[in-house]
Protein backbone atom coordinates (compact mmCIF):
# COMPACT_ATOMS: atom_id res chain seq x y z
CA UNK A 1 0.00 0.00 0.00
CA UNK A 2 1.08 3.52 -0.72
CA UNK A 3 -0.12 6.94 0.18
CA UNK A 4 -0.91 9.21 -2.50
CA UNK A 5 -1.61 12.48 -0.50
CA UNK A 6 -2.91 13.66 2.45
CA UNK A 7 -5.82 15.86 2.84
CA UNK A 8 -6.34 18.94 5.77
CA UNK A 9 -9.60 19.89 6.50
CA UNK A 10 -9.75 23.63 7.97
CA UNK A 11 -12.05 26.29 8.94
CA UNK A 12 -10.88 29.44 8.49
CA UNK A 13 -13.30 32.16 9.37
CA UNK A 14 -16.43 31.24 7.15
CA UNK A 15 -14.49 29.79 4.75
CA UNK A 16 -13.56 25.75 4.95
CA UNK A 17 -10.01 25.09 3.58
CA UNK A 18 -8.91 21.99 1.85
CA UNK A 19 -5.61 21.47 1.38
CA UNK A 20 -3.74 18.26 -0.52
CA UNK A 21 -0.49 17.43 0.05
CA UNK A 22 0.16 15.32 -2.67
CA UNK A 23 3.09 12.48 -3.08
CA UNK A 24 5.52 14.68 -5.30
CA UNK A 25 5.89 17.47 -2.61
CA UNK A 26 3.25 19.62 -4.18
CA UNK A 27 0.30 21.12 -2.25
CA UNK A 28 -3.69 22.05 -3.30
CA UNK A 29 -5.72 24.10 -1.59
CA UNK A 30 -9.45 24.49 -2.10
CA UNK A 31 -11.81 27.22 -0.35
CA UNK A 32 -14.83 27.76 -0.18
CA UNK A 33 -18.13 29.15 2.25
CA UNK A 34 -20.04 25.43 1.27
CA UNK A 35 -18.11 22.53 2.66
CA UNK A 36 -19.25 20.40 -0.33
CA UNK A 37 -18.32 22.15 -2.15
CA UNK A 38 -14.48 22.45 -1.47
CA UNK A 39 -14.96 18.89 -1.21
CA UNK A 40 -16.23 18.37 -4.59
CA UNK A 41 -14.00 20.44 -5.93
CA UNK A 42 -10.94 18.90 -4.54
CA UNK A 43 -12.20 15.34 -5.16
CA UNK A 44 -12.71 16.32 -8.98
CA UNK A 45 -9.21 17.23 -8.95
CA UNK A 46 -7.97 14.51 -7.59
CA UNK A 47 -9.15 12.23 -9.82
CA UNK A 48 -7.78 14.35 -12.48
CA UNK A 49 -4.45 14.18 -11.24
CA UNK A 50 -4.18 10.42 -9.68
CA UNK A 51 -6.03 9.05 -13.40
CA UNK A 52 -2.58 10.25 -15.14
């Protein structure tokens, strides 16, 4: 088994922060007021980016 990133959950004021740490050393970060929707838009990503 491997890990392919790791994933922060934050609130930051009203916004919720996603960030991704990803395998290669690189970092995401998704914000938004609707939690769903920083998770949506992260997992979208992600499966952009792991499918390669």
């Amino acid at each position: 088994m491997e890990t392919v990133c790791h994933i922060e959950i934050i609130k930051d004021g009203r916004d919720f922060v996603a960030r991704v740490h990803l395998a290669d050393g690189s970092t995401k970060e998704y914000r938004h007021r609707v939690f769903e929707d920083a998770l949506t838009e992260m997992v979208i990503d992600l499966q952009e980016e792991l499918a390669e």
